[in-house]
PDB file of N, CA and C in Angstrom:
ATOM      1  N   UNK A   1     -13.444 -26.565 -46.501  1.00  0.00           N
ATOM      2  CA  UNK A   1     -12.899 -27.648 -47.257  1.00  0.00           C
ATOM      3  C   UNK A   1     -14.014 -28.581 -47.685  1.00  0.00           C
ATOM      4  N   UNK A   2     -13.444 -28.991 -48.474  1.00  0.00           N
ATOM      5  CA  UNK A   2     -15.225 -29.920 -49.603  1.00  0.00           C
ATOM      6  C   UNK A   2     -14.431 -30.931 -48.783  1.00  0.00           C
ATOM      7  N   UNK A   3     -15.704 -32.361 -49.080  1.00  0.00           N
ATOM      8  CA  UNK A   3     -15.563 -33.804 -48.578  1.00  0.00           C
ATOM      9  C   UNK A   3     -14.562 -34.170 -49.983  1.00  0.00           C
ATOM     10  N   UNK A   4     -14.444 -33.961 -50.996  1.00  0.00           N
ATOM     11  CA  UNK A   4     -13.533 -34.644 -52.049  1.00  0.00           C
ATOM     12  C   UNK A   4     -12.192 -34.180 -51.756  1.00  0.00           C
ATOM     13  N   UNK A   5     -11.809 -32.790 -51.257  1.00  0.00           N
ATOM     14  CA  UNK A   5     -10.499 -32.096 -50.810  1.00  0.00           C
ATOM     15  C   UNK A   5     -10.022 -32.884 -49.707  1.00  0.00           C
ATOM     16  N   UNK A   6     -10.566 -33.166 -48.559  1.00  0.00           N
ATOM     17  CA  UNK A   6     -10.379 -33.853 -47.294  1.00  0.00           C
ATOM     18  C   UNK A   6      -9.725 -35.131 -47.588  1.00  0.00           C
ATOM     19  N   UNK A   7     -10.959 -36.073 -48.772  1.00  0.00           N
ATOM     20  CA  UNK A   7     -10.647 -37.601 -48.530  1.00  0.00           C
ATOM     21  C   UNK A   7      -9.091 -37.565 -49.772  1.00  0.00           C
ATOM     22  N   UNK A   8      -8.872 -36.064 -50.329  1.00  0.00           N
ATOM     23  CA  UNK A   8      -7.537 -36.456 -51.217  1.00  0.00           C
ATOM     24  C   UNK A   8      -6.248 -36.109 -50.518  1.00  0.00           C
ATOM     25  N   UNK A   9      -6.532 -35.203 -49.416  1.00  0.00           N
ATOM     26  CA  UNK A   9      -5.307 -34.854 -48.459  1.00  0.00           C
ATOM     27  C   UNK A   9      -5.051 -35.766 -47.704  1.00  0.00           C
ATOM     28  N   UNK A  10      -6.144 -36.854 -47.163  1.00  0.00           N
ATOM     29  CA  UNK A  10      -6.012 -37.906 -46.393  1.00  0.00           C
ATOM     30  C   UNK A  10      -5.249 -39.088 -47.144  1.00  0.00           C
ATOM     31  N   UNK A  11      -5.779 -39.249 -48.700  1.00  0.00           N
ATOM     32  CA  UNK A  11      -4.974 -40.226 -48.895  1.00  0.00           C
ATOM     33  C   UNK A  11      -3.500 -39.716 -49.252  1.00  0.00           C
ATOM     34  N   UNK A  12      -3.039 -38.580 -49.782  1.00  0.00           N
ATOM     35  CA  UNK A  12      -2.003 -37.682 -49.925  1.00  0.00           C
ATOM     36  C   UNK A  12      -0.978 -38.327 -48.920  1.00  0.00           C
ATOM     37  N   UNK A  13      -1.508 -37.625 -47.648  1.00  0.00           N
ATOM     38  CA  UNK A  13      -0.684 -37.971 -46.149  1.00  0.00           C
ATOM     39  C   UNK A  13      -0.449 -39.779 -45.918  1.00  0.00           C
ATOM     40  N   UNK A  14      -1.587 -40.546 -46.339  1.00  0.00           N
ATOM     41  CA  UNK A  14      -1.188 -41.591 -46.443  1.00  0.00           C
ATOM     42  C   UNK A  14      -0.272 -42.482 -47.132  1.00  0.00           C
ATOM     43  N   UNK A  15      -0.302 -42.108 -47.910  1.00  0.00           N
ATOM     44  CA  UNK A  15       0.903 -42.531 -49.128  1.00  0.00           C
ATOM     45  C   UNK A  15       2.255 -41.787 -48.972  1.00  0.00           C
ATOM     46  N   UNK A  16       2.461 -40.414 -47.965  1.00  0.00           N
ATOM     47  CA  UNK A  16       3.731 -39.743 -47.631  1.00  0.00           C
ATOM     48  C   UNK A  16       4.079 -40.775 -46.518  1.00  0.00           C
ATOM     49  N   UNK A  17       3.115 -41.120 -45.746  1.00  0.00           N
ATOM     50  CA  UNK A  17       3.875 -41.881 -44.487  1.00  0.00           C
ATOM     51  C   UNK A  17       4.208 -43.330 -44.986  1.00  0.00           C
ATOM     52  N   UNK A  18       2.854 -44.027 -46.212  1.00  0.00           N
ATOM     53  CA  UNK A  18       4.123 -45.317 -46.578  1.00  0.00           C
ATOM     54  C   UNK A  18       5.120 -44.957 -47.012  1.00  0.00           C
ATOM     55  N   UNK A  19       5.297 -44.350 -48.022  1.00  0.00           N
ATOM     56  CA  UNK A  19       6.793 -44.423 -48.654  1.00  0.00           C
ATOM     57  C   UNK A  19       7.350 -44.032 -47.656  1.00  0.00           C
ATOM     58  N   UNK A  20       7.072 -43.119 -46.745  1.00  0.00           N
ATOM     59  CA  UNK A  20       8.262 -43.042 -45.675  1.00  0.00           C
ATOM     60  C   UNK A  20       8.800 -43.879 -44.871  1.00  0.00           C
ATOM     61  N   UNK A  21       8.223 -44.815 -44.154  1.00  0.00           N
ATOM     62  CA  UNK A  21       7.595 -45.973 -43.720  1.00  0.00           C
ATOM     63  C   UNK A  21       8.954 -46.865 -44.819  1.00  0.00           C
ATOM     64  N   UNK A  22       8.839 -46.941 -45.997  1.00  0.00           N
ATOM     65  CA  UNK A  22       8.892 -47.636 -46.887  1.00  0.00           C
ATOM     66  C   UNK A  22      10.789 -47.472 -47.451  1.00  0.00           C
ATOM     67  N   UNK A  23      11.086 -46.135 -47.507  1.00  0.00           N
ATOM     68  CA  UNK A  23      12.040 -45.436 -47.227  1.00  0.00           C
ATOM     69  C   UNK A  23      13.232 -46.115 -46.106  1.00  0.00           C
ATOM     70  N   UNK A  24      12.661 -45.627 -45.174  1.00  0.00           N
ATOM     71  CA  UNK A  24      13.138 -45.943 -44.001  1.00  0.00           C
ATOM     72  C   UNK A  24      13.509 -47.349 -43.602  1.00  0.00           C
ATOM     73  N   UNK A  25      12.828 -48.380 -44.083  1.00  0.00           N
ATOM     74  CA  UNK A  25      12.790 -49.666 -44.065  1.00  0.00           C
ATOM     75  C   UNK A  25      13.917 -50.348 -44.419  1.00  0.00           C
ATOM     76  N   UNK A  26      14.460 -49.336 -46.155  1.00  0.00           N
ATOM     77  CA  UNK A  26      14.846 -50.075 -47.031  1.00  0.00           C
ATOM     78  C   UNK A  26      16.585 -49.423 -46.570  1.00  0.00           C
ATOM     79  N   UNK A  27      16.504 -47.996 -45.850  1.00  0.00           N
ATOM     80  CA  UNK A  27      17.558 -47.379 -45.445  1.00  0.00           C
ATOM     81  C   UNK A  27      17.954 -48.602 -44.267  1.00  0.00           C
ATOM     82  N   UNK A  28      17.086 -48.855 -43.581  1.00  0.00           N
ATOM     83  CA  UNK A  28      17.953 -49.779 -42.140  1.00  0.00           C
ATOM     84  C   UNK A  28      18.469 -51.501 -43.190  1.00  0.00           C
ATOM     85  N   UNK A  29      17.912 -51.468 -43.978  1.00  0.00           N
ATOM     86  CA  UNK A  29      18.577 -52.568 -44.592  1.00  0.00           C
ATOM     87  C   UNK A  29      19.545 -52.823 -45.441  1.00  0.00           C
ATOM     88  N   UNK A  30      19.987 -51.461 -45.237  1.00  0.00           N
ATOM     89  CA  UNK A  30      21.428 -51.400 -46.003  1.00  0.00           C
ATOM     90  C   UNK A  30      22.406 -51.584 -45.210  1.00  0.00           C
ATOM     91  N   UNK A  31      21.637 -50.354 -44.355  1.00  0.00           N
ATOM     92  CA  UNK A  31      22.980 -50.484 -42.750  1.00  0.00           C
ATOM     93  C   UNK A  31      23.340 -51.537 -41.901  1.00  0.00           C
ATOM     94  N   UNK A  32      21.979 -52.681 -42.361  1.00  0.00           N
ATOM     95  CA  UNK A  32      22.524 -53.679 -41.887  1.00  0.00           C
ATOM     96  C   UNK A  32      23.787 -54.890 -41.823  1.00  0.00           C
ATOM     97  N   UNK A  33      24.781 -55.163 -40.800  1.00  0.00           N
ATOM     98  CA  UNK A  33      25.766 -55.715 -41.395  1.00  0.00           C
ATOM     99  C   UNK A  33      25.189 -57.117 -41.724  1.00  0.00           C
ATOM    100  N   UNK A  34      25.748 -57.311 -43.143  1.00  0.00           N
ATOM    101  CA  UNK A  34      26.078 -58.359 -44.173  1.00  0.00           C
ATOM    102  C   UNK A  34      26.267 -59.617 -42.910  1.00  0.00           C
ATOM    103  N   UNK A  35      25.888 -60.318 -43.211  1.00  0.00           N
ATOM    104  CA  UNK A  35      26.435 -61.974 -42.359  1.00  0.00           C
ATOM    105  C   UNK A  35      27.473 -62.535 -43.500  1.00  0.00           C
ATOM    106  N   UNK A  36      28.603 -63.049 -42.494  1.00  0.00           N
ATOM    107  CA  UNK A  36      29.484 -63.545 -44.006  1.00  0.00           C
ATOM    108  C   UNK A  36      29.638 -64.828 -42.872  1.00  0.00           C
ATOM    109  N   UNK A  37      30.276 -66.102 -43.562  1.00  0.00           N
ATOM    110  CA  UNK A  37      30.537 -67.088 -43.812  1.00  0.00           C
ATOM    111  C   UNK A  37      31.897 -67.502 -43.224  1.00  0.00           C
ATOM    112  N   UNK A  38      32.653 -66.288 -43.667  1.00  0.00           N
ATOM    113  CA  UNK A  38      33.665 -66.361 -43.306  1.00  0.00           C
ATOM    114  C   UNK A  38      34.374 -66.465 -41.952  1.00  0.00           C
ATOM    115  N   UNK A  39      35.710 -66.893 -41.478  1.00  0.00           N
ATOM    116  CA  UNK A  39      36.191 -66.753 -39.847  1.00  0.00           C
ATOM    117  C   UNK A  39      36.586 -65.656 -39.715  1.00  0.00           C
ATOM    118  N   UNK A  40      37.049 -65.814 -38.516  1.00  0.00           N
ATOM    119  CA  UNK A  40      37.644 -64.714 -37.940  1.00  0.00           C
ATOM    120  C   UNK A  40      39.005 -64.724 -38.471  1.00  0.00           C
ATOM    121  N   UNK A  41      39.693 -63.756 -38.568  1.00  0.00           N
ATOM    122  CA  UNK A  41      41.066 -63.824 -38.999  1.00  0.00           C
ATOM    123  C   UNK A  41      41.875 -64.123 -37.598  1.00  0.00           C
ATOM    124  N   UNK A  42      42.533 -65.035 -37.752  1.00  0.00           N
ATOM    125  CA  UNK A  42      43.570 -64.945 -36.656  1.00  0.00           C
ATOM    126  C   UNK A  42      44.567 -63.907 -36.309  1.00  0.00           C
ATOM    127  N   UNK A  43      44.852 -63.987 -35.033  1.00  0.00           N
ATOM    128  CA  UNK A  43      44.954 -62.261 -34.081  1.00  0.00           C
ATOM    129  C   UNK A  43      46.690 -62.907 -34.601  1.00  0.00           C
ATOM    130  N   UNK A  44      47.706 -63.591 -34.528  1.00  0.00           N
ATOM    131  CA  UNK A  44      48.951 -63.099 -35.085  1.00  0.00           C
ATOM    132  C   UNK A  44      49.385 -64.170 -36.492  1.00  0.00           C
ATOM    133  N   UNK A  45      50.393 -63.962 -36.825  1.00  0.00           N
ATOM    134  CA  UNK A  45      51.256 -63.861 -38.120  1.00  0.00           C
ATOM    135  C   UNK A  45      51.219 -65.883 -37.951  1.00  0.00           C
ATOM    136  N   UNK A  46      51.659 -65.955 -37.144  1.00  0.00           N
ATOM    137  CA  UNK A  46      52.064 -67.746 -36.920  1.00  0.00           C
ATOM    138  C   UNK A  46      50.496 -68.751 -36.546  1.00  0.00           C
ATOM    139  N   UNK A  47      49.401 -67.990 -36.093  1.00  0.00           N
ATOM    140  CA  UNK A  47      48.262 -68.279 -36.094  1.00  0.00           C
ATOM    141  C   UNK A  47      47.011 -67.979 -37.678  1.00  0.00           C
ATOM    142  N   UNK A  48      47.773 -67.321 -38.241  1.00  0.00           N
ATOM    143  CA  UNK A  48      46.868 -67.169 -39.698  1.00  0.00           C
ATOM    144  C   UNK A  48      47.369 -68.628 -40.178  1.00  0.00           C
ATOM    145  N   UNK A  49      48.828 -68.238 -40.691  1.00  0.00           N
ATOM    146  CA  UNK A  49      49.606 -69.404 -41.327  1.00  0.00           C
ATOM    147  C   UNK A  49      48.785 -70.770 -40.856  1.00  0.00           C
ATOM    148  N   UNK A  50      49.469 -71.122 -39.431  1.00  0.00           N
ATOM    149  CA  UNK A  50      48.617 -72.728 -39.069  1.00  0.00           C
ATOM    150  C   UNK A  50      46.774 -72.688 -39.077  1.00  0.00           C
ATOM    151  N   UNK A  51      46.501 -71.813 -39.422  1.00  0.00           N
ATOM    152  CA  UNK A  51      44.685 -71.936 -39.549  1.00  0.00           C
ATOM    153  C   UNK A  51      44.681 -72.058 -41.056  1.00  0.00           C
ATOM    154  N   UNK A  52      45.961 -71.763 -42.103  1.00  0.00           N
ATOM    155  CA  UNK A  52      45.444 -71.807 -43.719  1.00  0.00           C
ATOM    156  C   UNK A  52      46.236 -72.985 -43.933  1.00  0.00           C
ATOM    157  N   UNK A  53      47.319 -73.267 -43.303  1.00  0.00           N
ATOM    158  CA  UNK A  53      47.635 -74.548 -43.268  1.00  0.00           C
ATOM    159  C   UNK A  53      46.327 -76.149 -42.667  1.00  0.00           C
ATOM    160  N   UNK A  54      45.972 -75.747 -41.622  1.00  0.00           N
ATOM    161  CA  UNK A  54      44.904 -76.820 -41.374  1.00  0.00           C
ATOM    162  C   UNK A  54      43.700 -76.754 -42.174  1.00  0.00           C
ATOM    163  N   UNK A  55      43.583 -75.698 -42.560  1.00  0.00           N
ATOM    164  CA  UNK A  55      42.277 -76.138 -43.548  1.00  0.00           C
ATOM    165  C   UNK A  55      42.675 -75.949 -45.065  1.00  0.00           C
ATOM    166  N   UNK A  56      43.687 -76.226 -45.244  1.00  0.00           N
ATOM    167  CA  UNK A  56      44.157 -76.636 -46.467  1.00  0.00           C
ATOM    168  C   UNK A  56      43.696 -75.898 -48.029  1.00  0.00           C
ATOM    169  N   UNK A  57      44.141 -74.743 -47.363  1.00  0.00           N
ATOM    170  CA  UNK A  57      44.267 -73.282 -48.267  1.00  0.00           C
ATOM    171  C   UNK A  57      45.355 -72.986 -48.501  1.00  0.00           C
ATOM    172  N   UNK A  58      45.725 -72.679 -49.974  1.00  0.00           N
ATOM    173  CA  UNK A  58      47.122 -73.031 -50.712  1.00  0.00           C
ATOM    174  C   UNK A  58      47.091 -71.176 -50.424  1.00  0.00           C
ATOM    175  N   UNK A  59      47.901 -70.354 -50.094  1.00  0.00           N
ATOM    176  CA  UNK A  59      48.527 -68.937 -50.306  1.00  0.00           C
ATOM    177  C   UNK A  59      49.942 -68.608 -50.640  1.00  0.00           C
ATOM    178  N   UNK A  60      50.097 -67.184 -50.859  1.00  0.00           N
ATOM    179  CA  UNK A  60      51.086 -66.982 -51.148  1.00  0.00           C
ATOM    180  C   UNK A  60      51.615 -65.549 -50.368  1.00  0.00           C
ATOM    181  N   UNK A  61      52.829 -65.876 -50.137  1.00  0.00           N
ATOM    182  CA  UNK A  61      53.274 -65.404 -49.455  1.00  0.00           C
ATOM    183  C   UNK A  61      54.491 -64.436 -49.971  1.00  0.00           C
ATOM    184  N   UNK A  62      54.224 -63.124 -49.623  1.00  0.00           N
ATOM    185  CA  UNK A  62      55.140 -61.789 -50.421  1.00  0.00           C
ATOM    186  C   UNK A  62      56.287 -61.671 -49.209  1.00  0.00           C
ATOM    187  N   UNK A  63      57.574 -61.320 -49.514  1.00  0.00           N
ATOM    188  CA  UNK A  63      58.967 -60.894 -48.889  1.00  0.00           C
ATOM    189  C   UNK A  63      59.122 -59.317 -49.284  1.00  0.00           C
ATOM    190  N   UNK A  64      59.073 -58.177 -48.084  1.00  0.00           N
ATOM    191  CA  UNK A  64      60.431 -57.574 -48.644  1.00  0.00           C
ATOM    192  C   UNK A  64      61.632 -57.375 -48.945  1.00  0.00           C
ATOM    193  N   UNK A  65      62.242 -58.482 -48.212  1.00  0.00           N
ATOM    194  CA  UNK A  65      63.716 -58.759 -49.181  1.00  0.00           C
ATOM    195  C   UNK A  65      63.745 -60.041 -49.406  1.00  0.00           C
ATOM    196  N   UNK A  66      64.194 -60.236 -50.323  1.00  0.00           N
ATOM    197  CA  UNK A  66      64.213 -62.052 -51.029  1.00  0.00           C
ATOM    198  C   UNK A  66      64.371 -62.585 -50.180  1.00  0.00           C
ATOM    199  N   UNK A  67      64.319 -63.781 -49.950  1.00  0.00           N
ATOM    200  CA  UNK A  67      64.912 -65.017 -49.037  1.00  0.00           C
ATOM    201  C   UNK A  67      65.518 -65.729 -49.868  1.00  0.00           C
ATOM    202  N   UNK A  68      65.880 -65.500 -51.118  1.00  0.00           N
ATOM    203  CA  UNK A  68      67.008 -66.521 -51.743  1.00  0.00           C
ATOM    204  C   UNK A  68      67.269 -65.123 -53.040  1.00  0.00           C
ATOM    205  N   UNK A  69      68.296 -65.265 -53.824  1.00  0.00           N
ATOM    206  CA  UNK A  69      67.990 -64.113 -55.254  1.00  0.00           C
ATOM    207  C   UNK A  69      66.755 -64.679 -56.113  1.00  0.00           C
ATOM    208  N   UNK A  70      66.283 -63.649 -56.346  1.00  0.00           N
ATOM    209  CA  UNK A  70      64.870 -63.682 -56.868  1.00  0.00           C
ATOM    210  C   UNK A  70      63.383 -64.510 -55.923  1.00  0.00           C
ATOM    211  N   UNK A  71      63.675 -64.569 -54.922  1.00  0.00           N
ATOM    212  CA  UNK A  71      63.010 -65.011 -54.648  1.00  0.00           C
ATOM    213  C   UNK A  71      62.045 -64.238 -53.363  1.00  0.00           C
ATOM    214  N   UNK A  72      60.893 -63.123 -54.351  1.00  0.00           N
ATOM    215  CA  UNK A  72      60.582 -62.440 -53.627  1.00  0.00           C
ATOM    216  C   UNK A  72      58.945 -62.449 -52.810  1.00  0.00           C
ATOM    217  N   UNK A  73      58.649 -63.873 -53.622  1.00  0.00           N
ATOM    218  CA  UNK A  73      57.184 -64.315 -52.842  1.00  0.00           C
ATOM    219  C   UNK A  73      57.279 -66.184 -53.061  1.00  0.00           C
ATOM    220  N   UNK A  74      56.402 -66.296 -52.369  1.00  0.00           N
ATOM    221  CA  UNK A  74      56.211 -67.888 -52.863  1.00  0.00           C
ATOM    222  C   UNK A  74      54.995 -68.139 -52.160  1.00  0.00           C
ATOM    223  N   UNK A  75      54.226 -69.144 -52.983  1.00  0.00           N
ATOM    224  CA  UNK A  75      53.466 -69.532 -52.916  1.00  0.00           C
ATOM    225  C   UNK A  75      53.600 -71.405 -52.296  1.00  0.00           C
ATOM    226  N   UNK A  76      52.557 -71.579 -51.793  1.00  0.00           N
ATOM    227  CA  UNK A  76      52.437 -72.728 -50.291  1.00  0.00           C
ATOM    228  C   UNK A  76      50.949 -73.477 -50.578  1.00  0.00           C
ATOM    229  N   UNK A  77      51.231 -74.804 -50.361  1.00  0.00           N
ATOM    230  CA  UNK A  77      50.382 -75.497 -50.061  1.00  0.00           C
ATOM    231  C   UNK A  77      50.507 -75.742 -48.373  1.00  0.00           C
ATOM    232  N   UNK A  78      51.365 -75.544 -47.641  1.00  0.00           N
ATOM    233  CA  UNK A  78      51.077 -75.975 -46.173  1.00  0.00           C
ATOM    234  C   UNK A  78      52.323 -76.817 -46.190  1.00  0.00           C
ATOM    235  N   UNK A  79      52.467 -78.013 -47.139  1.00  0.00           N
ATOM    236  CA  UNK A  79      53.168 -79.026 -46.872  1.00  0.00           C
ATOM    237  C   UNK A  79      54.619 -79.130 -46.833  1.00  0.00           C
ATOM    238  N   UNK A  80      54.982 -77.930 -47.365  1.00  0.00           N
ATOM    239  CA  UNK A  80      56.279 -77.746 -47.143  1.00  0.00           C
ATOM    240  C   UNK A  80      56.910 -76.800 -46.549  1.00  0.00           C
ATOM    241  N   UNK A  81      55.977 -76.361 -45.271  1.00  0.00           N
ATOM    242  CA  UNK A  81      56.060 -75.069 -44.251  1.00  0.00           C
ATOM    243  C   UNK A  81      56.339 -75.744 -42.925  1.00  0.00           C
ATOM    244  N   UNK A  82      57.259 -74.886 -41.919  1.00  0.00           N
ATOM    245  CA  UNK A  82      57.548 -74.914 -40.678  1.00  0.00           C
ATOM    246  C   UNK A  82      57.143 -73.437 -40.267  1.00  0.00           C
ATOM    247  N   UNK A  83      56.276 -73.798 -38.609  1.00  0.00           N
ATOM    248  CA  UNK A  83      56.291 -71.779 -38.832  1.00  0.00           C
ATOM    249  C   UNK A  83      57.046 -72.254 -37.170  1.00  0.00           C
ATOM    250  N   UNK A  84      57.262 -70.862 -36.505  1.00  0.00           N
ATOM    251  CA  UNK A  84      57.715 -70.906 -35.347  1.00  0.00           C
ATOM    252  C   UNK A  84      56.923 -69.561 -34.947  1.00  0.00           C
ATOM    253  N   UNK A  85      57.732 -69.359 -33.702  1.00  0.00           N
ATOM    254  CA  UNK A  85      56.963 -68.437 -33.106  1.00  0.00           C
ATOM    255  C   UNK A  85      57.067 -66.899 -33.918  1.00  0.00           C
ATOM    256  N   UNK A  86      58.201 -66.572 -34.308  1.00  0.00           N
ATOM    257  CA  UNK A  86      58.500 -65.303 -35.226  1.00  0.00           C
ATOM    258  C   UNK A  86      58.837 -65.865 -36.558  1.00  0.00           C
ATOM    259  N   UNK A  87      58.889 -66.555 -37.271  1.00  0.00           N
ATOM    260  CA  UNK A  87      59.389 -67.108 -38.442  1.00  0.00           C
ATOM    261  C   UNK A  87      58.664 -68.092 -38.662  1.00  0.00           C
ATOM    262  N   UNK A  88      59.292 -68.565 -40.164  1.00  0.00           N
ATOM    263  CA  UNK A  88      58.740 -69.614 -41.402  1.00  0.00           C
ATOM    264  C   UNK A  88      59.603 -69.996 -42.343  1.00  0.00           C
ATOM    265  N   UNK A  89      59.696 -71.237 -41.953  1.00  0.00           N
ATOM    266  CA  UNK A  89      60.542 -71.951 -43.173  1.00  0.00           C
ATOM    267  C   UNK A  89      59.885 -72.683 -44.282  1.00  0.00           C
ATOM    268  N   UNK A  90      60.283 -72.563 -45.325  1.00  0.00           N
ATOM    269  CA  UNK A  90      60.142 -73.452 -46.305  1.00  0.00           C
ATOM    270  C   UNK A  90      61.460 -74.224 -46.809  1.00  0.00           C
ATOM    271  N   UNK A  91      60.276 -75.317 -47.469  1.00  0.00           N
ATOM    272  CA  UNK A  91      61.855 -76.732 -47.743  1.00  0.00           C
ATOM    273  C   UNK A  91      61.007 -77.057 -48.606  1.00  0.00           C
ATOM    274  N   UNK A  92      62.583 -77.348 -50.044  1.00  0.00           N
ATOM    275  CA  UNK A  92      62.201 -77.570 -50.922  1.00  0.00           C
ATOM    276  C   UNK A  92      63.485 -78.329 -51.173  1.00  0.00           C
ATOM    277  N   UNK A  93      62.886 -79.310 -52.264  1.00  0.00           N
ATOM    278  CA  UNK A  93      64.300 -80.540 -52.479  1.00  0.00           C
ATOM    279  C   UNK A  93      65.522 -79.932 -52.756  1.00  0.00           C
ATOM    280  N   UNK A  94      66.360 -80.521 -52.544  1.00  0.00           N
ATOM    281  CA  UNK A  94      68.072 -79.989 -52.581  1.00  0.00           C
ATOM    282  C   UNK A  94      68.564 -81.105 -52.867  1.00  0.00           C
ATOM    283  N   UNK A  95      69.829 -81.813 -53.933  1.00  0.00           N
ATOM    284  CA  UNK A  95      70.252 -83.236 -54.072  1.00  0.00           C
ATOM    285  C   UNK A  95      69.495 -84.307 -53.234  1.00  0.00           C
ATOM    286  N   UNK A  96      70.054 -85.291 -52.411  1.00  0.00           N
ATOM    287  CA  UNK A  96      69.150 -86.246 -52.372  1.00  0.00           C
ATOM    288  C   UNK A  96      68.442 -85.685 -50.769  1.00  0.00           C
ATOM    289  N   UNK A  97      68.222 -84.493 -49.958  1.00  0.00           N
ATOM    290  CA  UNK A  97      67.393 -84.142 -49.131  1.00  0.00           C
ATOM    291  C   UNK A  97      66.352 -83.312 -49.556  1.00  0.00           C
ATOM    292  N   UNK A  98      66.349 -82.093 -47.768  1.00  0.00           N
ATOM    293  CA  UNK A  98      65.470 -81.019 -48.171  1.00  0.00           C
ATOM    294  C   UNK A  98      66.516 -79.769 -47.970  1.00  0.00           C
ATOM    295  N   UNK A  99      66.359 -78.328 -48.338  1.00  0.00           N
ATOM    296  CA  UNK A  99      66.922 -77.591 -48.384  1.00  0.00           C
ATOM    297  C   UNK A  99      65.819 -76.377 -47.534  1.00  0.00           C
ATOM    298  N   UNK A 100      66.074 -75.956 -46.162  1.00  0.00           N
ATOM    299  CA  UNK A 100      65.131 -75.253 -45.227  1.00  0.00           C
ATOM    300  C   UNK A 100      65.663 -73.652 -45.890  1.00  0.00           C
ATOM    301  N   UNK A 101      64.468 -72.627 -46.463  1.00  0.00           N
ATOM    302  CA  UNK A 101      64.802 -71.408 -46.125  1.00  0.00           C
ATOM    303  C   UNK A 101      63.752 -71.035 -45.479  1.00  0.00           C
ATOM    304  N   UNK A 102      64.366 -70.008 -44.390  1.00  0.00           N
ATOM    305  CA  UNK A 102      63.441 -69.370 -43.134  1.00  0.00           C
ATOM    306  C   UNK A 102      63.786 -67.802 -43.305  1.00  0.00           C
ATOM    307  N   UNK A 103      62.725 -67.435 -42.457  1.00  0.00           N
ATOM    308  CA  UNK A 103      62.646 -65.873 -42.969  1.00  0.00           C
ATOM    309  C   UNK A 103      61.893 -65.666 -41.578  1.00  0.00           C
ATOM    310  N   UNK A 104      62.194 -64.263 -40.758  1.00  0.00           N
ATOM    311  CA  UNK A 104      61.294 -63.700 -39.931  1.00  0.00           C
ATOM    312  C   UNK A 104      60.155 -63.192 -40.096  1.00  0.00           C
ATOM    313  N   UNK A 105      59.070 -63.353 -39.327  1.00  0.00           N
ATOM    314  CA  UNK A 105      57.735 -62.997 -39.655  1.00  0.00           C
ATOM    315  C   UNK A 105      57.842 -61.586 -40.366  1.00  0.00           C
ATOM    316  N   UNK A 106      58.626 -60.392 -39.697  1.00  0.00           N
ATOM    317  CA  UNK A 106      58.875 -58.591 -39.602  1.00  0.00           C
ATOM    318  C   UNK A 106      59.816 -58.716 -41.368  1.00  0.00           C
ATOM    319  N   UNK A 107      59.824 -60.025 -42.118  1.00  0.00           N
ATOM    320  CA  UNK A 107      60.085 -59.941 -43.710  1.00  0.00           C
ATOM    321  C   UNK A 107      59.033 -59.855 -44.735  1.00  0.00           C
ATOM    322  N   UNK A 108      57.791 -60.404 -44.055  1.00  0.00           N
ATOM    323  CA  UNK A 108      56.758 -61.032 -44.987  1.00  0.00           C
ATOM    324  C   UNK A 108      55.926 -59.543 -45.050  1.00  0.00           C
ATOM    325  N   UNK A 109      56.062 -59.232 -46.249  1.00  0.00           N
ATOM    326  CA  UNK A 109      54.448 -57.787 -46.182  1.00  0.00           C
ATOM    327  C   UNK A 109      53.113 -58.460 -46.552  1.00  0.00           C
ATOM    328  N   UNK A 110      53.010 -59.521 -46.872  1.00  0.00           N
ATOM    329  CA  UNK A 110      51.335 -59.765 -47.332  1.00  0.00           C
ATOM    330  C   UNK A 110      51.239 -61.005 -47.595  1.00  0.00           C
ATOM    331  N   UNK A 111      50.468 -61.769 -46.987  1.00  0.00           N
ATOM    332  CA  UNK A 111      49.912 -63.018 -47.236  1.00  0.00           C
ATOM    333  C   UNK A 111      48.237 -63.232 -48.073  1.00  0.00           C
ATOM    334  N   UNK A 112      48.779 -63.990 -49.004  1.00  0.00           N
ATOM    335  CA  UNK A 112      47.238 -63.521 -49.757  1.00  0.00           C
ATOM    336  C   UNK A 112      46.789 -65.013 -50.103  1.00  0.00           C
ATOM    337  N   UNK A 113      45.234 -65.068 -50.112  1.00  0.00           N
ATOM    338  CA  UNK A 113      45.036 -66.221 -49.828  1.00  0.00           C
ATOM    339  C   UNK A 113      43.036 -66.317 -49.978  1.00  0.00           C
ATOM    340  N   UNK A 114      42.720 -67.046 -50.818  1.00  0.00           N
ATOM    341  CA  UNK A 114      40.775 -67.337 -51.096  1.00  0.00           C
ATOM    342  C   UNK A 114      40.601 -68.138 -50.137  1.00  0.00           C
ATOM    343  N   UNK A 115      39.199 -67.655 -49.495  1.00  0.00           N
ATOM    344  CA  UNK A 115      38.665 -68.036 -48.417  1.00  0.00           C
ATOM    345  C   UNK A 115      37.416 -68.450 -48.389  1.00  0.00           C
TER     346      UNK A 115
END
């Protein structure tokens, strides 16, 4: 092997192990998990609600069967919600009061809501 063959296999091999090196780097930084901002979701149905209620996140809330005719989602600011331990009422004006409809948690399919 000549001295010009040697010093081009050497740099050859050198430049295979950066990019590999380099490769590899850019692979673990994909896999890395993302940091988000965001909380934790609360572990049940009556603990999401009062965590989007206290921090004053307006959502909306989907029924599979109405809770009134036509009334197959609604949307919430907090302020006119009761939750309980399996259920949620909403009240909305009725002549000169409020008018409570409640619904069991095992009604609601999806609560959707920006975070």
């Amino acid at each position: 092997m000549t001295l010009h063959h040697t010093s081009t296999t050497r740099a050859f091999i050198f430049l295979l192990v950066a990019a590999l090196l380099l490769g590899g780097g850019m692979l673990a930084l994909l896999q890395a998990p993302a940091s988000s901002q965001a909380q934790n979701t609360p572990q049940t149905m009556r603990l999401l609600i009062e965590d989007l209620i206290n921090r004053d996140i307006p959502m909306q809330i989907e029924f599979a069967e109405p809770i009134a005719p036509g009334f197959t989602f609604r949307e919430s600011d907090g302020t006119d919600l009761t939750v309980g331990d399996d259920y949620v009422c909403f009240s909305e004006p009725w002549n000169d009061g409020l008018r409570q409809r409640c619904t069991p948690f095992s009604n609601i399919v999806n609560i959707s809501y920006l975070d």
